[in-house]
PDB file of N, CA and C in Angstrom:
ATOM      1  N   UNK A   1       0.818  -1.193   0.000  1.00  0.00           N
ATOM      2  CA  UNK A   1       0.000   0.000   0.000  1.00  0.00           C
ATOM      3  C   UNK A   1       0.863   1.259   0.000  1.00  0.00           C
ATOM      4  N   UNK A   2       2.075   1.216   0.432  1.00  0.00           N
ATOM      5  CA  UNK A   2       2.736   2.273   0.712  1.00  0.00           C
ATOM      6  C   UNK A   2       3.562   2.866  -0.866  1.00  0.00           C
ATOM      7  N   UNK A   3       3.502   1.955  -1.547  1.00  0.00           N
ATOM      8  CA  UNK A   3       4.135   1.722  -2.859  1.00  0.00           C
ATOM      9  C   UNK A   3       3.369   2.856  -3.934  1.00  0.00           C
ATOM     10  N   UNK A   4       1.834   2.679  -2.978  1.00  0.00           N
ATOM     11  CA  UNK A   4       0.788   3.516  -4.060  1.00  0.00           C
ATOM     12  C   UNK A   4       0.860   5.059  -3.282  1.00  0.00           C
ATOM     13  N   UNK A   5       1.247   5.484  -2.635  1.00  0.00           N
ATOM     14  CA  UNK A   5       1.351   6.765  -2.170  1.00  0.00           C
ATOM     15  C   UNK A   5       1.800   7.682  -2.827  1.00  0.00           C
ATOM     16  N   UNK A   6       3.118   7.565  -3.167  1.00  0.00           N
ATOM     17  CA  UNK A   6       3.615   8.777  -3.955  1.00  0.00           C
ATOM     18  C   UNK A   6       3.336   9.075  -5.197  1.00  0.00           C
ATOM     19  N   UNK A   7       2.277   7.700  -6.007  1.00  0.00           N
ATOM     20  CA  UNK A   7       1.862   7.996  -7.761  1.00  0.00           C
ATOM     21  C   UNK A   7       0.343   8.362  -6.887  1.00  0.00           C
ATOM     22  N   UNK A   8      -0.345   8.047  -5.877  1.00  0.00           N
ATOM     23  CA  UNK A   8      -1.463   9.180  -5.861  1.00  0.00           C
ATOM     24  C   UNK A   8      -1.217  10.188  -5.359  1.00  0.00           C
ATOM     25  N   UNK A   9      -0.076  10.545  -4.476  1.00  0.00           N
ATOM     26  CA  UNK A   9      -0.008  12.403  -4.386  1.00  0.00           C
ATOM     27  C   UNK A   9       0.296  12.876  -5.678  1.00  0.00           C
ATOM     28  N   UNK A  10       1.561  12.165  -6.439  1.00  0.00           N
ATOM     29  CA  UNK A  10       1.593  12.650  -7.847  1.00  0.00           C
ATOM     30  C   UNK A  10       0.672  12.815  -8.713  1.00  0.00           C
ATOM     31  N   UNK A  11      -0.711  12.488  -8.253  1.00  0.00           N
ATOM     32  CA  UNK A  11      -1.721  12.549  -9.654  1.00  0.00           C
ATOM     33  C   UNK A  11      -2.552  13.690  -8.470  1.00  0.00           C
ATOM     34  N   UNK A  12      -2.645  13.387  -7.507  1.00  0.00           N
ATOM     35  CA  UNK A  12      -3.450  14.994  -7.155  1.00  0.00           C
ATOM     36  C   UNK A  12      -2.871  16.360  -7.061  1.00  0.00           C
ATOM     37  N   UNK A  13      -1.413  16.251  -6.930  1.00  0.00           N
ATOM     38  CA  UNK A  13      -0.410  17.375  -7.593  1.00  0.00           C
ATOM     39  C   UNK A  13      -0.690  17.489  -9.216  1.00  0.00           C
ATOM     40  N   UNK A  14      -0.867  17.019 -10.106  1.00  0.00           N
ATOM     41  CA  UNK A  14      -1.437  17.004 -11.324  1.00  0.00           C
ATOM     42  C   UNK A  14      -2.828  17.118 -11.525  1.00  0.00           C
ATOM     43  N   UNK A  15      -3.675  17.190 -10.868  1.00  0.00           N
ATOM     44  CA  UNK A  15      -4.957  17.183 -10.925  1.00  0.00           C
ATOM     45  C   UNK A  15      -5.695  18.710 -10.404  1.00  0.00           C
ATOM     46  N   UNK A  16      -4.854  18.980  -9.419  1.00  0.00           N
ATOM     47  CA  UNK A  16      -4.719  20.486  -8.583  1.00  0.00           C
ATOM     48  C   UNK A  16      -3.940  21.425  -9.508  1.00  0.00           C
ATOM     49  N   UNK A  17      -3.129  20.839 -10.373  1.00  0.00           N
ATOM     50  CA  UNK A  17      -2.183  22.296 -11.003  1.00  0.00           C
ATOM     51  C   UNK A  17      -1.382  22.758  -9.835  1.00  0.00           C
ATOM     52  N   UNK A  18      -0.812  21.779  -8.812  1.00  0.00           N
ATOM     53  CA  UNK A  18      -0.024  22.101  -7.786  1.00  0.00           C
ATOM     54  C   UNK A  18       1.674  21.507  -8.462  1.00  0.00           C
ATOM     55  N   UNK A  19       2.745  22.594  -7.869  1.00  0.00           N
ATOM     56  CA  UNK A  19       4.038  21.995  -8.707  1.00  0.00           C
ATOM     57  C   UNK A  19       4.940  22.462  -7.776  1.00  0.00           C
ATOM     58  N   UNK A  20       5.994  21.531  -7.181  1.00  0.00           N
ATOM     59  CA  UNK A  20       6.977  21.976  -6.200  1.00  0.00           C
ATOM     60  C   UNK A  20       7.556  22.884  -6.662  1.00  0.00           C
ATOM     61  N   UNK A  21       7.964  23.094  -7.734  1.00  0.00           N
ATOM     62  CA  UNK A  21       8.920  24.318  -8.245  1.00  0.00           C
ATOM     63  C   UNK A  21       8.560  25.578  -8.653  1.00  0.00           C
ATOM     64  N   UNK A  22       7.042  25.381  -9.202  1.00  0.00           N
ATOM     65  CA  UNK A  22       7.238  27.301  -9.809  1.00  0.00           C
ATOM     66  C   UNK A  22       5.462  27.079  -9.226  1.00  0.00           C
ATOM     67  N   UNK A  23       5.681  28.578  -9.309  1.00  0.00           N
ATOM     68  CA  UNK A  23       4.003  28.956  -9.735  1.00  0.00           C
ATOM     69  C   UNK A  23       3.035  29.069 -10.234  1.00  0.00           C
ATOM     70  N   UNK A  24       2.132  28.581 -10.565  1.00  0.00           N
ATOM     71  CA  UNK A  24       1.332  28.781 -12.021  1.00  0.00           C
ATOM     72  C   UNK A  24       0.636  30.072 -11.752  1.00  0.00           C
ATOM     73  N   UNK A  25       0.710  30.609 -11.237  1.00  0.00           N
ATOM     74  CA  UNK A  25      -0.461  31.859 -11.799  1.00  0.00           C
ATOM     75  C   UNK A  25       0.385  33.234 -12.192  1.00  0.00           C
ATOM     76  N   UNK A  26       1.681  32.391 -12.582  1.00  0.00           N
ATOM     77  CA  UNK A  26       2.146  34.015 -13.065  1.00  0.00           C
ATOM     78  C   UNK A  26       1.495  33.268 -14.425  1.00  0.00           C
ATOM     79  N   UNK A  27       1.835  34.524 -15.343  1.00  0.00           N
ATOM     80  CA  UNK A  27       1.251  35.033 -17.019  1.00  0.00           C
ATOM     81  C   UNK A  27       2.144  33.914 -17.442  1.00  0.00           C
ATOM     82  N   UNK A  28       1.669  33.524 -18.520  1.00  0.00           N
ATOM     83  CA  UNK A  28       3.084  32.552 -19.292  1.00  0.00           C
ATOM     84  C   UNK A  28       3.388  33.331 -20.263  1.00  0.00           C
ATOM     85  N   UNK A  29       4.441  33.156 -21.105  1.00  0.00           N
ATOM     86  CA  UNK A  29       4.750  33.944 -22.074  1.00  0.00           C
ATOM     87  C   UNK A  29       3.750  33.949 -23.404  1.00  0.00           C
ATOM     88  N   UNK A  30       4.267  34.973 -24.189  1.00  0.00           N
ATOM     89  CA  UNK A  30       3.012  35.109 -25.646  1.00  0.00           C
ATOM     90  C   UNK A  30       3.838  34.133 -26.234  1.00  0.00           C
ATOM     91  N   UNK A  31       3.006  33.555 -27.029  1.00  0.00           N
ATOM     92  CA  UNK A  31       4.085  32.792 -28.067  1.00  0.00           C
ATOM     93  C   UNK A  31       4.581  33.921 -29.252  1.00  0.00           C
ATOM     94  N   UNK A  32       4.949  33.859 -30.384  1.00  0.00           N
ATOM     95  CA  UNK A  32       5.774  34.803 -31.227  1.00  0.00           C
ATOM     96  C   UNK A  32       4.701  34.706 -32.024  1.00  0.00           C
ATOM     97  N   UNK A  33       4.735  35.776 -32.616  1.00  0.00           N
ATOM     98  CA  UNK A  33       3.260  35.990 -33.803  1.00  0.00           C
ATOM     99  C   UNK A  33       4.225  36.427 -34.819  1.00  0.00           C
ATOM    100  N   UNK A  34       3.397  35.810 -36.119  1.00  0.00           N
ATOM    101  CA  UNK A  34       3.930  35.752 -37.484  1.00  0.00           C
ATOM    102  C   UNK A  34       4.176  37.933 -37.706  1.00  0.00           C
ATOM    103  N   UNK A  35       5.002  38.077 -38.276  1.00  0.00           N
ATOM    104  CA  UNK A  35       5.480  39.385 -38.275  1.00  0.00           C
ATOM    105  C   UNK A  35       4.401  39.787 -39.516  1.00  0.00           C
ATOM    106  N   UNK A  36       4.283  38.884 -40.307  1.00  0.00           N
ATOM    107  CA  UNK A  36       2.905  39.772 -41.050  1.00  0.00           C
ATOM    108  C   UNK A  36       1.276  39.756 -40.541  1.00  0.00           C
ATOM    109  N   UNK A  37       1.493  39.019 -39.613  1.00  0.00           N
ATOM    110  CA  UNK A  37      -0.126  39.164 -39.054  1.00  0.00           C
ATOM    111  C   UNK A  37      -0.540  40.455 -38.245  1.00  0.00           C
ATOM    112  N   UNK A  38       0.780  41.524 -37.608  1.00  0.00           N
ATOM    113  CA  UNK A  38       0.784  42.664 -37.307  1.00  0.00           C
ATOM    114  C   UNK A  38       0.083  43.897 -37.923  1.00  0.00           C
ATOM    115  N   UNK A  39      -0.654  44.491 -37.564  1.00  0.00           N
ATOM    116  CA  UNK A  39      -1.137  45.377 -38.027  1.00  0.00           C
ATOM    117  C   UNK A  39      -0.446  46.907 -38.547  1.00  0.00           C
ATOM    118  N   UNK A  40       0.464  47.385 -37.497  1.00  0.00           N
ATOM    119  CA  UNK A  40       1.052  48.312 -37.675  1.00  0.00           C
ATOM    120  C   UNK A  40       2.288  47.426 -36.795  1.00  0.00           C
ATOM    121  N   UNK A  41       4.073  48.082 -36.999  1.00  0.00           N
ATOM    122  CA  UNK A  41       5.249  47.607 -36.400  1.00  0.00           C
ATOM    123  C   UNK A  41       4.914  47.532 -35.080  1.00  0.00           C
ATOM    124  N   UNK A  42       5.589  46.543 -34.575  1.00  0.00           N
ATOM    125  CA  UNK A  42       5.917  46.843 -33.047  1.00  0.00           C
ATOM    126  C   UNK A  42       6.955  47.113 -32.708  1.00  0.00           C
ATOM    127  N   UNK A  43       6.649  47.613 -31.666  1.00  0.00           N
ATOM    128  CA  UNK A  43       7.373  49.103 -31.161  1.00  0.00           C
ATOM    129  C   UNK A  43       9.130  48.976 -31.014  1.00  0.00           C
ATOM    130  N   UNK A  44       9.330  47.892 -30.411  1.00  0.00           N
ATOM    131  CA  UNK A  44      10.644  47.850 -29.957  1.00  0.00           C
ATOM    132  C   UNK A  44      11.340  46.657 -31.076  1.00  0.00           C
ATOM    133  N   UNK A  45      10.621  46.486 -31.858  1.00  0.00           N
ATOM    134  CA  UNK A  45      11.357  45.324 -33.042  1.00  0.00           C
ATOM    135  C   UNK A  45      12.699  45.999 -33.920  1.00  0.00           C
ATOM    136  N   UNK A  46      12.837  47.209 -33.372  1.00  0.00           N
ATOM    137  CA  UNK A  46      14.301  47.845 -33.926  1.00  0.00           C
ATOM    138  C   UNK A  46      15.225  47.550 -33.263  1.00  0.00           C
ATOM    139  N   UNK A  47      15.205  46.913 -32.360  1.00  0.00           N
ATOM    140  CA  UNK A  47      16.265  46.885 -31.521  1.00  0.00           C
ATOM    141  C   UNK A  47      16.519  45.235 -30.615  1.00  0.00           C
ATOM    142  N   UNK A  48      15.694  44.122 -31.712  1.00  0.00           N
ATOM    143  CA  UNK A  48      15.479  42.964 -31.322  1.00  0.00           C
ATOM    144  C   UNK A  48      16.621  41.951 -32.112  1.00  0.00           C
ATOM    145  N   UNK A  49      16.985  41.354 -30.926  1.00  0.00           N
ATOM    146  CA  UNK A  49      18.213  40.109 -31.832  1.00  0.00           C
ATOM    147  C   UNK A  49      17.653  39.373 -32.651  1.00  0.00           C
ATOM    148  N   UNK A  50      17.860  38.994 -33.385  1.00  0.00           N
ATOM    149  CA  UNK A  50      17.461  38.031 -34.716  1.00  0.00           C
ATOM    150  C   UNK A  50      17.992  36.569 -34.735  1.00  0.00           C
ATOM    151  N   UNK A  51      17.235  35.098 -34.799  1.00  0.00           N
ATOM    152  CA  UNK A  51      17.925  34.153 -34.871  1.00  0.00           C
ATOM    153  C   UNK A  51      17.587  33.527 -35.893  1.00  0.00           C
ATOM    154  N   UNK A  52      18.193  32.368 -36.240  1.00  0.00           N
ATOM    155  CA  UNK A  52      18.011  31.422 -37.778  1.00  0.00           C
ATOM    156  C   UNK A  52      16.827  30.499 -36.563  1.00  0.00           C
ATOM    157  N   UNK A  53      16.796  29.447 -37.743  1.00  0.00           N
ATOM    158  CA  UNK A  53      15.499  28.615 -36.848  1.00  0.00           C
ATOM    159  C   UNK A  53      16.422  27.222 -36.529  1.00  0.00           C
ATOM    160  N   UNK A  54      17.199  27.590 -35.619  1.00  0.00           N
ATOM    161  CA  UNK A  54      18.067  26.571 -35.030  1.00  0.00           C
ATOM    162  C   UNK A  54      18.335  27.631 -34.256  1.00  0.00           C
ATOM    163  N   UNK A  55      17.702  28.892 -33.712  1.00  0.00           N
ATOM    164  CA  UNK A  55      18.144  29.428 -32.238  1.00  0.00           C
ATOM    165  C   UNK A  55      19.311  30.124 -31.916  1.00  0.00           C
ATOM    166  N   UNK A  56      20.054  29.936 -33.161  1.00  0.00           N
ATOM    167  CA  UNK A  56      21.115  30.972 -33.075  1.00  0.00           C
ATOM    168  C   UNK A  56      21.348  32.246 -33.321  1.00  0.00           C
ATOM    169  N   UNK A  57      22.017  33.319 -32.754  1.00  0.00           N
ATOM    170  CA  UNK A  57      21.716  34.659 -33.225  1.00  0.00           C
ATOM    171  C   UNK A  57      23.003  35.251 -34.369  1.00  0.00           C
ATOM    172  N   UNK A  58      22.134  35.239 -34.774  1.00  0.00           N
ATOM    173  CA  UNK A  58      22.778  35.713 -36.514  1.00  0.00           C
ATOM    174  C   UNK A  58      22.776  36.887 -37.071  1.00  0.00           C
ATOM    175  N   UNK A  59      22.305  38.149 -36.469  1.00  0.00           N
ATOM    176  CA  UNK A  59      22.490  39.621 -36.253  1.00  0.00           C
ATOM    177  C   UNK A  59      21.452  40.224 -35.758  1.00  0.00           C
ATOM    178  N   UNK A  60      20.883  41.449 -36.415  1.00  0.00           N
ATOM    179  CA  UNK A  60      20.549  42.466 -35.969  1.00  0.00           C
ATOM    180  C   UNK A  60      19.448  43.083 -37.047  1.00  0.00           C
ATOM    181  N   UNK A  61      18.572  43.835 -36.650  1.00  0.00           N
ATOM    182  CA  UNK A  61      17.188  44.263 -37.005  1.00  0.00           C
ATOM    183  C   UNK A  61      18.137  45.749 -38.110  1.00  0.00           C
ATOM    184  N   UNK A  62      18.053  45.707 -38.953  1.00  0.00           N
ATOM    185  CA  UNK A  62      18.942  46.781 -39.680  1.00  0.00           C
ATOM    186  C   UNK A  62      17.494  47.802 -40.221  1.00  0.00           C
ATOM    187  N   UNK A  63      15.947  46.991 -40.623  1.00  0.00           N
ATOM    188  CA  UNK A  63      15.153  47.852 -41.056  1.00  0.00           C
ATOM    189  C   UNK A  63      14.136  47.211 -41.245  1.00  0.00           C
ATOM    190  N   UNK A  64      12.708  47.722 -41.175  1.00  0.00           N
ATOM    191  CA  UNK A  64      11.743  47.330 -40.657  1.00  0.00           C
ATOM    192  C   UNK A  64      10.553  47.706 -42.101  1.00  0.00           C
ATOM    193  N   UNK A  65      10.297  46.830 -42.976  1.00  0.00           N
ATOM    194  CA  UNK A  65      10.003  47.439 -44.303  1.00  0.00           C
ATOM    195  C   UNK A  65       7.809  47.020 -43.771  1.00  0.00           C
ATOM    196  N   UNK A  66       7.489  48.809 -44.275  1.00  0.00           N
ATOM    197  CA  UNK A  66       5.914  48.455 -44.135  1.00  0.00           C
ATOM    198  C   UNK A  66       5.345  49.079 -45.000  1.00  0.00           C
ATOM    199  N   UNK A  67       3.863  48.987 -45.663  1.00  0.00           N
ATOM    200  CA  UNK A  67       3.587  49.291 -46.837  1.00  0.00           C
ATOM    201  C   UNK A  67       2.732  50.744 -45.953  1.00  0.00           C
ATOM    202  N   UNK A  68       2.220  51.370 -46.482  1.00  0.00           N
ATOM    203  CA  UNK A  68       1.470  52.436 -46.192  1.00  0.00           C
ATOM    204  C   UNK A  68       0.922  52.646 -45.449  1.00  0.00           C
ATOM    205  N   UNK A  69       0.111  51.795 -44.885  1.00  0.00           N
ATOM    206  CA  UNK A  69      -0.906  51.767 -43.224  1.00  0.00           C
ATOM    207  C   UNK A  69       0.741  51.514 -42.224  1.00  0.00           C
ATOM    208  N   UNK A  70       1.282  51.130 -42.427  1.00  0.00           N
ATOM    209  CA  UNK A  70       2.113  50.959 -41.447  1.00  0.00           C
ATOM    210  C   UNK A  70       2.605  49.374 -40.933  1.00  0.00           C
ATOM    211  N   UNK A  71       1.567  48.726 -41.998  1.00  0.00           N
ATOM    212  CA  UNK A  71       1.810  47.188 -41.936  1.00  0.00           C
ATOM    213  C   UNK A  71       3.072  46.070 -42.455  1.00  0.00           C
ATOM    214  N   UNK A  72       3.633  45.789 -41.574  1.00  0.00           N
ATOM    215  CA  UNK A  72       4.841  45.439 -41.588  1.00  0.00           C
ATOM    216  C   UNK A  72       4.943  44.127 -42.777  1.00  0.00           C
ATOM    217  N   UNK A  73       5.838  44.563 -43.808  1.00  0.00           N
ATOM    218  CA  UNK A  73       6.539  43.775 -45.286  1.00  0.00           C
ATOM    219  C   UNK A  73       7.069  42.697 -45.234  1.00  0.00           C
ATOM    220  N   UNK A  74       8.600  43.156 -44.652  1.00  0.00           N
ATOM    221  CA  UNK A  74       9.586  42.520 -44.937  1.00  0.00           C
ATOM    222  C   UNK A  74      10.165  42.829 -43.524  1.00  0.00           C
ATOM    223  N   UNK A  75      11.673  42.684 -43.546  1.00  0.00           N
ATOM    224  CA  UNK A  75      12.308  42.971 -42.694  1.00  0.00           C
ATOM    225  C   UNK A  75      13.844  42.790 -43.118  1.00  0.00           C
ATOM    226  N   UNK A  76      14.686  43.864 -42.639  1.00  0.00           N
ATOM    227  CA  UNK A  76      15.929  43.911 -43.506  1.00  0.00           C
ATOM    228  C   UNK A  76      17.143  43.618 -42.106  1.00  0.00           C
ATOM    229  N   UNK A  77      17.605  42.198 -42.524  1.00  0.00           N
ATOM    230  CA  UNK A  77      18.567  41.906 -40.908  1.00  0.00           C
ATOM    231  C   UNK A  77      20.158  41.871 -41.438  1.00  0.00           C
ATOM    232  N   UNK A  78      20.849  42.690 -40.535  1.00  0.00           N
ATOM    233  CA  UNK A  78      22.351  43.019 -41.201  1.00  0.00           C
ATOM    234  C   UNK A  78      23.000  41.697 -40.367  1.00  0.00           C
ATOM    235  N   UNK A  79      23.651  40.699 -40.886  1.00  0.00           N
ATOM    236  CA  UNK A  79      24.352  39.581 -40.570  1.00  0.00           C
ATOM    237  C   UNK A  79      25.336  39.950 -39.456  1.00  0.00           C
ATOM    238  N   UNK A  80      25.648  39.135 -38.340  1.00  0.00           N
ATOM    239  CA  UNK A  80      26.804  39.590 -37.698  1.00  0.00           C
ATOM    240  C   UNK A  80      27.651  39.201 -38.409  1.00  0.00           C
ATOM    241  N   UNK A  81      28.274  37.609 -38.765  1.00  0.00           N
ATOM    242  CA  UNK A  81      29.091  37.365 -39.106  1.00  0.00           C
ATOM    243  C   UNK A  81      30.098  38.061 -40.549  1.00  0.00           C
ATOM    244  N   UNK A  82      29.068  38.684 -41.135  1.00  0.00           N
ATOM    245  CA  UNK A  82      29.874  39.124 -42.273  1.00  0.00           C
ATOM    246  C   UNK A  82      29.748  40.491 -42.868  1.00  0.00           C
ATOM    247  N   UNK A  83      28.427  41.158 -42.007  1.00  0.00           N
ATOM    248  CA  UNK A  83      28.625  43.048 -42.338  1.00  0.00           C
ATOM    249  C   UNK A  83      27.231  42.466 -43.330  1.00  0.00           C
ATOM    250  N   UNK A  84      26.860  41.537 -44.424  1.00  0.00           N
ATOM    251  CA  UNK A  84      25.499  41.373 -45.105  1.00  0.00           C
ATOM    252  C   UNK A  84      24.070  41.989 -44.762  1.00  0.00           C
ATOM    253  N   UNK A  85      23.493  42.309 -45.315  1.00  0.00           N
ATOM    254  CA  UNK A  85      21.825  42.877 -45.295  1.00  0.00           C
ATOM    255  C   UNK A  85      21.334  41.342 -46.183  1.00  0.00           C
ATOM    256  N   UNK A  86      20.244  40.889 -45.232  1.00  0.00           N
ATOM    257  CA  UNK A  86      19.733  40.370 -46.311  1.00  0.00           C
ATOM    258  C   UNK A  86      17.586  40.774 -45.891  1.00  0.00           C
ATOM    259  N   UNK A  87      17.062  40.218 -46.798  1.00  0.00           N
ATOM    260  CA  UNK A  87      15.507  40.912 -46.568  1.00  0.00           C
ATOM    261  C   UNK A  87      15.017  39.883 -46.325  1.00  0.00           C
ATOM    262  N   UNK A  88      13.933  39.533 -45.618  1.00  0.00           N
ATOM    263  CA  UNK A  88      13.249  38.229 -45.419  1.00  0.00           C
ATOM    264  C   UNK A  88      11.698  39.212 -45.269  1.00  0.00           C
ATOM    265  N   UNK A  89      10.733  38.239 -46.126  1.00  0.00           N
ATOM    266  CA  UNK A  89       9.370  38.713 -46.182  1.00  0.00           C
ATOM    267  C   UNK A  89       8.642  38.450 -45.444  1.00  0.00           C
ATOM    268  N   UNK A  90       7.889  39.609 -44.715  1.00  0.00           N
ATOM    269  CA  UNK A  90       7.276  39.498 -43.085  1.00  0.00           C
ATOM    270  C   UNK A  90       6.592  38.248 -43.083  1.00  0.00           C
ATOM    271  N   UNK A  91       6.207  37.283 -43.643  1.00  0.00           N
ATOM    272  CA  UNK A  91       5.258  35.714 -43.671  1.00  0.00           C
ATOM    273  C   UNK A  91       6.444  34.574 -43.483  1.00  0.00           C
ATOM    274  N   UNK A  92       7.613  35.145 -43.536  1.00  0.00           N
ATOM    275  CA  UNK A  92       8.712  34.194 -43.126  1.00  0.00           C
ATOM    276  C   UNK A  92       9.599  34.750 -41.864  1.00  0.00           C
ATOM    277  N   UNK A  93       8.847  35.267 -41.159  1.00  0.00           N
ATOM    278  CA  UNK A  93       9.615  36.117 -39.526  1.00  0.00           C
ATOM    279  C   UNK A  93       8.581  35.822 -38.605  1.00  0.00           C
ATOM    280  N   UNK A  94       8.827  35.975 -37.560  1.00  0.00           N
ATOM    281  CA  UNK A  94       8.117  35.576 -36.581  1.00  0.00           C
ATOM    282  C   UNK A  94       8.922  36.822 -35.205  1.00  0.00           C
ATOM    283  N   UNK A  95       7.790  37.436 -34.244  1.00  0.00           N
ATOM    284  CA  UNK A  95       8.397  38.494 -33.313  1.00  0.00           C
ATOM    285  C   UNK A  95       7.694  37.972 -32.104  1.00  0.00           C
ATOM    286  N   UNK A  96       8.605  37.962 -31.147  1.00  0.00           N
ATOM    287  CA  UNK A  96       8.061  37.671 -29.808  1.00  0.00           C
ATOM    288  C   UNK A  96       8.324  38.947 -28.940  1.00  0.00           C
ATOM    289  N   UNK A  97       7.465  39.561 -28.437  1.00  0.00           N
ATOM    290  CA  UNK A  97       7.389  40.799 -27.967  1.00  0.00           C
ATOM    291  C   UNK A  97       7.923  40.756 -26.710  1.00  0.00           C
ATOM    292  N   UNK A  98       7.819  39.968 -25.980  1.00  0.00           N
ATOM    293  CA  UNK A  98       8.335  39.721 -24.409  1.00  0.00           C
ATOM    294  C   UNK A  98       9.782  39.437 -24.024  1.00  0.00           C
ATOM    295  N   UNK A  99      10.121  38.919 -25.197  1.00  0.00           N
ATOM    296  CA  UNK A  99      11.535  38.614 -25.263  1.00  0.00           C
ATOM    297  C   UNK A  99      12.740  39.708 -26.047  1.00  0.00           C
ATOM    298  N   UNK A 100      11.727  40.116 -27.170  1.00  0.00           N
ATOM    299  CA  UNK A 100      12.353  41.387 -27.908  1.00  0.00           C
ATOM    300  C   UNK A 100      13.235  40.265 -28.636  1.00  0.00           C
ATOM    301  N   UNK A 101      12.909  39.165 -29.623  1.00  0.00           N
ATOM    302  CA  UNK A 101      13.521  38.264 -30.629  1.00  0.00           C
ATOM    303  C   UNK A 101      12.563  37.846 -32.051  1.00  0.00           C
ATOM    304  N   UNK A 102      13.424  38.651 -32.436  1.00  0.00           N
ATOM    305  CA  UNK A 102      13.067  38.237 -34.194  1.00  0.00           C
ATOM    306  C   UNK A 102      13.599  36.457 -34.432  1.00  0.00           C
ATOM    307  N   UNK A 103      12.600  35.806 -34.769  1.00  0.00           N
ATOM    308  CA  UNK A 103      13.069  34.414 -35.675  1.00  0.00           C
ATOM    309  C   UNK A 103      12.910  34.675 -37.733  1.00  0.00           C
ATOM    310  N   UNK A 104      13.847  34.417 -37.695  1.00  0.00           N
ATOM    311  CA  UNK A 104      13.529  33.999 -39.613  1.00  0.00           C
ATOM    312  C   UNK A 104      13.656  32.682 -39.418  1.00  0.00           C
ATOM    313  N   UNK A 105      12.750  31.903 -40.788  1.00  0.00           N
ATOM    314  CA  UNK A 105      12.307  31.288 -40.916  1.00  0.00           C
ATOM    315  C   UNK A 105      13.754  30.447 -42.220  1.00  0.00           C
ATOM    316  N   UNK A 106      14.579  30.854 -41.442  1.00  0.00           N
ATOM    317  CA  UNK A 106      15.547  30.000 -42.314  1.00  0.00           C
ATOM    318  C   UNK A 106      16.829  29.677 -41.562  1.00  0.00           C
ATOM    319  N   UNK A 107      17.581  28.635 -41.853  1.00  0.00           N
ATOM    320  CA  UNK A 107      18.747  28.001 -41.765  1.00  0.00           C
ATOM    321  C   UNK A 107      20.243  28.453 -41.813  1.00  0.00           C
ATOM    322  N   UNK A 108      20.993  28.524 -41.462  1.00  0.00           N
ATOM    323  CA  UNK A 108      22.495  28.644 -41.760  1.00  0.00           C
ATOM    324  C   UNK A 108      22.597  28.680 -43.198  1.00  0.00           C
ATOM    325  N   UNK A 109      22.291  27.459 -43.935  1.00  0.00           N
ATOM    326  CA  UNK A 109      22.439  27.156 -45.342  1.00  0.00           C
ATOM    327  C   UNK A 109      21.950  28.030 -46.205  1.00  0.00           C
ATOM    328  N   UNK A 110      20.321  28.312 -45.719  1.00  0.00           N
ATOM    329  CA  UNK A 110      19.997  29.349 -46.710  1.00  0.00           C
ATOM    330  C   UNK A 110      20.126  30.460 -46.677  1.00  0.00           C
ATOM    331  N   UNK A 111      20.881  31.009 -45.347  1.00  0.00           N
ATOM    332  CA  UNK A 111      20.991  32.656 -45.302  1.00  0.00           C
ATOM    333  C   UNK A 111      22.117  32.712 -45.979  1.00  0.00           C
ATOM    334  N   UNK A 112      23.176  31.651 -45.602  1.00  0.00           N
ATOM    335  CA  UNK A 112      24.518  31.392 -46.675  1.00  0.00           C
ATOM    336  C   UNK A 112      23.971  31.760 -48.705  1.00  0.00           C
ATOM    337  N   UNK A 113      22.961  31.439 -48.724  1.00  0.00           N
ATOM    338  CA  UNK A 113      22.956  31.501 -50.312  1.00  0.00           C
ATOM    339  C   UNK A 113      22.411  32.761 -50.751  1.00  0.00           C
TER     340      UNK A 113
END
């Protein structure tokens, strides 16, 4: 009987949303919203690190391309490694506001080409 104790506190700790380690009732984070689903720029995306989609950071927000309402295009990211601009079209970026991180939607390989 004693064997069954700790998988039923473990399932009423799971059942409660109770967790030795953190809290649940803080906010969880936003997830990252597609950079063209934005209506007008957000605010601080000038000044957000940029990664490939393997998480690495691969430069810097160089320019923020939007058509007339203010609705965000493209996006123009200057490479660290090599001084490069290259443009990626806002439906292939992704911005997480909480974190202040641009993702493109591409690889080592293809920013290489």
């Amino acid at each position: 009987m004693h064997t069954a104790l700790p998988l039923l506190f473990a399932s009423a700790m799971l059942l409660t949303g109770s967790t030795a380690g953190g809290d649940l009732s803080e906010t969880p984070p936003m997830a990252p919203m597609a950079l063209n689903s934005y209506t007008l720029a957000p605010r601080n995306i000038g000044t957000a690190s940029v990664l490939d989609l393997d998480g690495d950071v691969i430069g810097s927000v160089q320019k923020l391309d939007v058509d007339q309402t203010g609705k965000p295009q493209g996006l123009d990211v200057l490479l660290s490694g090599n001084g490069h601009v290259i443009n990626v079209v806002a439906s292939n970026v992704s911005y997480e506001e909480g974190q202040n991180v641009v993702t493109v939607g591409l690889n080592r390989s293809q920013i290489a080409k």
